[in-house]
N, C-alpha and C. Protein backbone atom coordinates (compact mmCIF):
# COMPACT_ATOMS: atom_id res chain seq x y z
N UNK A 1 -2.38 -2.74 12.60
CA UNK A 1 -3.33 -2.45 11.55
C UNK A 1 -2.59 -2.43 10.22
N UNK A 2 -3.40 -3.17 9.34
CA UNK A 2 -2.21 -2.98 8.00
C UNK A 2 -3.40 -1.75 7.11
N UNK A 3 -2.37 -1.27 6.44
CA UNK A 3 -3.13 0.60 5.66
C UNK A 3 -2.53 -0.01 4.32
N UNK A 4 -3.79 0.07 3.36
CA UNK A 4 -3.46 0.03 1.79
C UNK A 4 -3.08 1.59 1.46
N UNK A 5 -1.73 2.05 1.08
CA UNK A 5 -1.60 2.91 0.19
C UNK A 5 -1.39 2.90 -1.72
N UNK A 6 -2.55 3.89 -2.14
CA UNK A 6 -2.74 3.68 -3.11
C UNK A 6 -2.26 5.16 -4.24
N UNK A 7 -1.79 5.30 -5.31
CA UNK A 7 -1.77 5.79 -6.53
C UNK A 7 -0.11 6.70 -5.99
N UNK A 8 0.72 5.26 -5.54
CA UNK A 8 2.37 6.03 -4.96
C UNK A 8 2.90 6.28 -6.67
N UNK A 9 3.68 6.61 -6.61
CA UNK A 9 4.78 7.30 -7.59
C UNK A 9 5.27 5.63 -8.28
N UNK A 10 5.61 5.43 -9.06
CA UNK A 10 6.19 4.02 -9.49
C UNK A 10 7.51 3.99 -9.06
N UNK A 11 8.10 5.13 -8.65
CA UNK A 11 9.83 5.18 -8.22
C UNK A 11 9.55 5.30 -6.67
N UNK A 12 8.79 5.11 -5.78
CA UNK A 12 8.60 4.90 -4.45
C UNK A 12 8.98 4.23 -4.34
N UNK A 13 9.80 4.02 -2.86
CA UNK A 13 10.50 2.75 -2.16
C UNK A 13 9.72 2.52 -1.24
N UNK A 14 9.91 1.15 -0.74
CA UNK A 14 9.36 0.63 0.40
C UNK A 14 9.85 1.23 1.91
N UNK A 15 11.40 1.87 1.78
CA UNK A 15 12.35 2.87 2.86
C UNK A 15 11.71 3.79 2.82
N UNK A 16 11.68 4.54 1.41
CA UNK A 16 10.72 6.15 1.29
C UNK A 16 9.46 5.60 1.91
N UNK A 17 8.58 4.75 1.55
CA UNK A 17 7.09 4.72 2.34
C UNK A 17 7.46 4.64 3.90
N UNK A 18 8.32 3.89 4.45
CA UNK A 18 8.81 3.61 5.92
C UNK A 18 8.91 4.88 6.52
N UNK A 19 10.03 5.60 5.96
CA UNK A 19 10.09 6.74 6.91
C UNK A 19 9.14 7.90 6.68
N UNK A 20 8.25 7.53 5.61
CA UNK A 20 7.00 8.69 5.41
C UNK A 20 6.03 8.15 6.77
N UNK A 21 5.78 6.98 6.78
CA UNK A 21 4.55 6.61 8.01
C UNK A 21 5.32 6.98 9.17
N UNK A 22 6.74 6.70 9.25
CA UNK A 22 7.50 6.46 10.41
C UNK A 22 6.90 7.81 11.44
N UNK A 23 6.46 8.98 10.41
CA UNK A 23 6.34 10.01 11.62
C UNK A 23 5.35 9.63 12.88
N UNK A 24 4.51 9.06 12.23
CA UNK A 24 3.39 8.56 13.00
C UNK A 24 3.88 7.55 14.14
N UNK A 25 4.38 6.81 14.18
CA UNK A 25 4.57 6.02 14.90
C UNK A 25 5.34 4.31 14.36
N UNK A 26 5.31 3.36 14.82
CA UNK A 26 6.63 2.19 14.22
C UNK A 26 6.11 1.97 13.60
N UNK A 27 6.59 1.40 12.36
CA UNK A 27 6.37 0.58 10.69
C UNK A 27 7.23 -0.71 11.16
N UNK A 28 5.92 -1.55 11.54
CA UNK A 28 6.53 -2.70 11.30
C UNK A 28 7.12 -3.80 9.71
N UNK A 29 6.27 -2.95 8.77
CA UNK A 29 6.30 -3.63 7.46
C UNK A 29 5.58 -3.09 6.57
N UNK A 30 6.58 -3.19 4.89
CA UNK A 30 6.35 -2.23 4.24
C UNK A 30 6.35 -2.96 3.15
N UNK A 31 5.27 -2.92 2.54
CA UNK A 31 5.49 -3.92 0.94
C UNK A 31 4.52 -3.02 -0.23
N UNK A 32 5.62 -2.79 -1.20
CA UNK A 32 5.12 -2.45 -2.25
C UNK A 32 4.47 -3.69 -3.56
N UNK A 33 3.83 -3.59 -4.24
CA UNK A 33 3.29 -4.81 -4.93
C UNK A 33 3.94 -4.24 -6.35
N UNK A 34 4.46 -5.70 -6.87
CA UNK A 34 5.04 -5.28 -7.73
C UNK A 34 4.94 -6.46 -9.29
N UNK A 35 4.87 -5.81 -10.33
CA UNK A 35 4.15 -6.34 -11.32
C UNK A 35 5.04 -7.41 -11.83
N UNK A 36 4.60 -9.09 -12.35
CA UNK A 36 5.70 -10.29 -12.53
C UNK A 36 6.25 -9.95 -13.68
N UNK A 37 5.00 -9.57 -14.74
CA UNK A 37 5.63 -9.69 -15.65
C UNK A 37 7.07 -8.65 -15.99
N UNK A 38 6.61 -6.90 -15.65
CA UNK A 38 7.28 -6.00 -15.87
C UNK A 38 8.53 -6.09 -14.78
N UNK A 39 8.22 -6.55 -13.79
CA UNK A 39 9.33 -6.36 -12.45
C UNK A 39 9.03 -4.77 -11.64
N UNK A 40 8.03 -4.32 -12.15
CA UNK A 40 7.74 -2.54 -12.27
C UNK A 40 6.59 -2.25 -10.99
N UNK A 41 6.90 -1.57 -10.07
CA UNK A 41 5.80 -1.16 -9.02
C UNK A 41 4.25 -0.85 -9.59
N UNK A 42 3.36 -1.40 -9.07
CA UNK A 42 2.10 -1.34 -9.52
C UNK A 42 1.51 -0.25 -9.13
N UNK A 43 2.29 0.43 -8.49
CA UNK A 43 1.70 1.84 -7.62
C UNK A 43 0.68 1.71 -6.38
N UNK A 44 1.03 0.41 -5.25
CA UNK A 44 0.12 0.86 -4.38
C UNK A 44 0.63 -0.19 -3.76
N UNK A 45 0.77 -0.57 -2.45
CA UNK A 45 1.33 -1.43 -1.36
C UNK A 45 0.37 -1.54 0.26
N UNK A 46 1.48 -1.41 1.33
CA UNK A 46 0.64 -1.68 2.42
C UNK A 46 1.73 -1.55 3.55
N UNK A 47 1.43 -1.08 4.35
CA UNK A 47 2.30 -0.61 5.18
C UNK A 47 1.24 -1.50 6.82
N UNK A 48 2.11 -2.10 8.06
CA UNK A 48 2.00 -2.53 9.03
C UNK A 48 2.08 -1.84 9.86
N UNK A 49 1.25 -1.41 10.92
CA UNK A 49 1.56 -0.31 12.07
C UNK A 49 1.06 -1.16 12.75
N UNK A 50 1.52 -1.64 14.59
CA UNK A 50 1.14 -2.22 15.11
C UNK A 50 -0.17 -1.54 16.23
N UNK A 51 0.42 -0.24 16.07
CA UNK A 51 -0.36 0.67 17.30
C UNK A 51 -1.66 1.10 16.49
N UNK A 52 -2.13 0.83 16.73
CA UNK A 52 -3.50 0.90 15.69
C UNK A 52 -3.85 2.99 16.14
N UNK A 53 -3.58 3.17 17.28
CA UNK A 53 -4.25 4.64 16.82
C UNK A 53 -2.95 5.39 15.95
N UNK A 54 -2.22 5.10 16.37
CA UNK A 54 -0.85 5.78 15.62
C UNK A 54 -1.16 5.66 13.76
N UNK A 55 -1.58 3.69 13.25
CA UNK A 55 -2.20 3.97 12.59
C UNK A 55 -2.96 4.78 11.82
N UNK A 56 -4.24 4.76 12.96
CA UNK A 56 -5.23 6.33 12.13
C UNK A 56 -5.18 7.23 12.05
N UNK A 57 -3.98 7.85 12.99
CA UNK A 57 -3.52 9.13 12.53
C UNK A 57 -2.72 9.17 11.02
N UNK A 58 -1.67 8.25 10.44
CA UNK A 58 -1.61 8.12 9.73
C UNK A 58 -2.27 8.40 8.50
N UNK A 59 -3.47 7.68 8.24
CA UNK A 59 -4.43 7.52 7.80
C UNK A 59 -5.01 8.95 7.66
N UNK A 60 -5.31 9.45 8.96
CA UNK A 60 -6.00 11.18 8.72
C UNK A 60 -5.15 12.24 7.70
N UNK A 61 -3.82 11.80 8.32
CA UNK A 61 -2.60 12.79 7.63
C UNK A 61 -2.63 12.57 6.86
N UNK A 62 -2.43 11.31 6.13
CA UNK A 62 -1.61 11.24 4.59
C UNK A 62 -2.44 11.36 4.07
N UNK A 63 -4.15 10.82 3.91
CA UNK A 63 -4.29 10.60 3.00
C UNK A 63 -4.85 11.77 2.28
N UNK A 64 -5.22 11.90 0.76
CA UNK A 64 -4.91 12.98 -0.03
C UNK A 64 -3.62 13.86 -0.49
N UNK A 65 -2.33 12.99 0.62
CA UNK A 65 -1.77 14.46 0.40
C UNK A 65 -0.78 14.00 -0.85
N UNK A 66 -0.09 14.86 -1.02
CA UNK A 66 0.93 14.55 -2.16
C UNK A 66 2.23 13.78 -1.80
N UNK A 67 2.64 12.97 -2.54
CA UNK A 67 4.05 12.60 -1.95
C UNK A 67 4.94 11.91 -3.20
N UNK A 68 6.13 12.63 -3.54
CA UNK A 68 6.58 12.03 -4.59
C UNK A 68 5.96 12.69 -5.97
N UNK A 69 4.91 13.62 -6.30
CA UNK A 69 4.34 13.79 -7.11
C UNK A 69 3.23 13.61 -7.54
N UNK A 70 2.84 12.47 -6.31
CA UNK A 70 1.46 11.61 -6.63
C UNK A 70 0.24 12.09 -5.11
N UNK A 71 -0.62 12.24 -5.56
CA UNK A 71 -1.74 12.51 -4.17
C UNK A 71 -2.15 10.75 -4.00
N UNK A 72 -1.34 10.50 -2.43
CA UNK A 72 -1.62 9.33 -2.22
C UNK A 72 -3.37 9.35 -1.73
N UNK A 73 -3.84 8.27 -1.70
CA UNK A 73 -4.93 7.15 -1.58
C UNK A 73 -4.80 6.12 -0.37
N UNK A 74 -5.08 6.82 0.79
CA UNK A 74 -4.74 5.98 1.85
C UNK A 74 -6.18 5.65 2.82
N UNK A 75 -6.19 4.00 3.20
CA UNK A 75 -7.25 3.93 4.12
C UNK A 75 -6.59 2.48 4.39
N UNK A 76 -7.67 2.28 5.63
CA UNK A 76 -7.23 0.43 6.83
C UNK A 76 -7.58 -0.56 5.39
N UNK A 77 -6.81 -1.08 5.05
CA UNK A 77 -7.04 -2.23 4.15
C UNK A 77 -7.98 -2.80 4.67
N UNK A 78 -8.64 -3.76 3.72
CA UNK A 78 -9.42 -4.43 3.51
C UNK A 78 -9.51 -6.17 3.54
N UNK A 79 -9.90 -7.15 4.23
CA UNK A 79 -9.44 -8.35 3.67
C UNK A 79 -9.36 -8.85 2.01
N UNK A 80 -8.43 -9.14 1.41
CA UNK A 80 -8.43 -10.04 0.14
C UNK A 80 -9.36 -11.01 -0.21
N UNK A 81 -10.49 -10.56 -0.92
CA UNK A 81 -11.66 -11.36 -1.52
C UNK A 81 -11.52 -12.50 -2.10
N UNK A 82 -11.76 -13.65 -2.13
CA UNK A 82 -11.58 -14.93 -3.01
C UNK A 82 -11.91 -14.36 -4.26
N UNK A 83 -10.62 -14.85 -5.06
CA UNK A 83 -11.80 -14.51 -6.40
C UNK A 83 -11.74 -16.08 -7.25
N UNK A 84 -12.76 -16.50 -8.34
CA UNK A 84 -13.02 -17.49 -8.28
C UNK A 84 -11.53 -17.81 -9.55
N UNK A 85 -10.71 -19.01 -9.68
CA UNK A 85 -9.91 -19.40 -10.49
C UNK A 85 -10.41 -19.69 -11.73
N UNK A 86 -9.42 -19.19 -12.41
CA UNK A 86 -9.58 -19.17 -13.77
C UNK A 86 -9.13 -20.16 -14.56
N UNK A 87 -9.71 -21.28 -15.25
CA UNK A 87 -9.51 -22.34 -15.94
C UNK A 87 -9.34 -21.96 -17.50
N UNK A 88 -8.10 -22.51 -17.65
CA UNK A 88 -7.96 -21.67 -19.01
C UNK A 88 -8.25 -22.90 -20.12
N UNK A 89 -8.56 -24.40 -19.42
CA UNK A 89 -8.81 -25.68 -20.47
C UNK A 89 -10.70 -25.72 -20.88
N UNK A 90 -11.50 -24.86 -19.85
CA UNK A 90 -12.39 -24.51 -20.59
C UNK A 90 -13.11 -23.68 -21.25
N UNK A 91 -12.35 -22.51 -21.91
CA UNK A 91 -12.15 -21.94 -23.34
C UNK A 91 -13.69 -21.69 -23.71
N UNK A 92 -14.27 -23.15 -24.23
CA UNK A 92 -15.48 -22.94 -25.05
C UNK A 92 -16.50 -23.77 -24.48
């Protein structure tokens, strides 16, 4: 199951998110999203659990709680919506 975590600390690691889920059960994969222009964490990523109930426990625990300073924002991601491309040659 992949879990969007949302409103992390901007100094969160992808290790710090690992061994925060890790209680729950294996982290297969941990990606923080991170901004091109700034190089700067956008504050919210996604973490891989393969065991899906281990998952939702996850999910029950963390979310709301504080971590780092920040009350994370955690639930089962969502698929990525098309969004429509932006043509910047037609202007007017």
């Amino acid at each position: 199951m992949q879990i969007y975590v949302g409103n992390m600390s901007y100094q969160s690691t992808e290790e710090g998110i690992k061994e925060l889920f890790s209680q729950f059960g294996e982290v297969e994969n941990v990606k923080i999203i991170i901004d091109r222009e700034t190089n700067r964490s956008k504050g919210f990523g996604f973490v891989t659990m393969n065991d899906d109930s281990a998952a939702q426990n996850a999910i029950d625990e963390l979310n709301d709680k504080e971590y780092e300073g920040r009350t994370l924002r955690i639930n089962e991601a969502k698929p990525r919506e098309e969004r429509p491309r932006r043509s910047f040659n037609n202007r007017y």
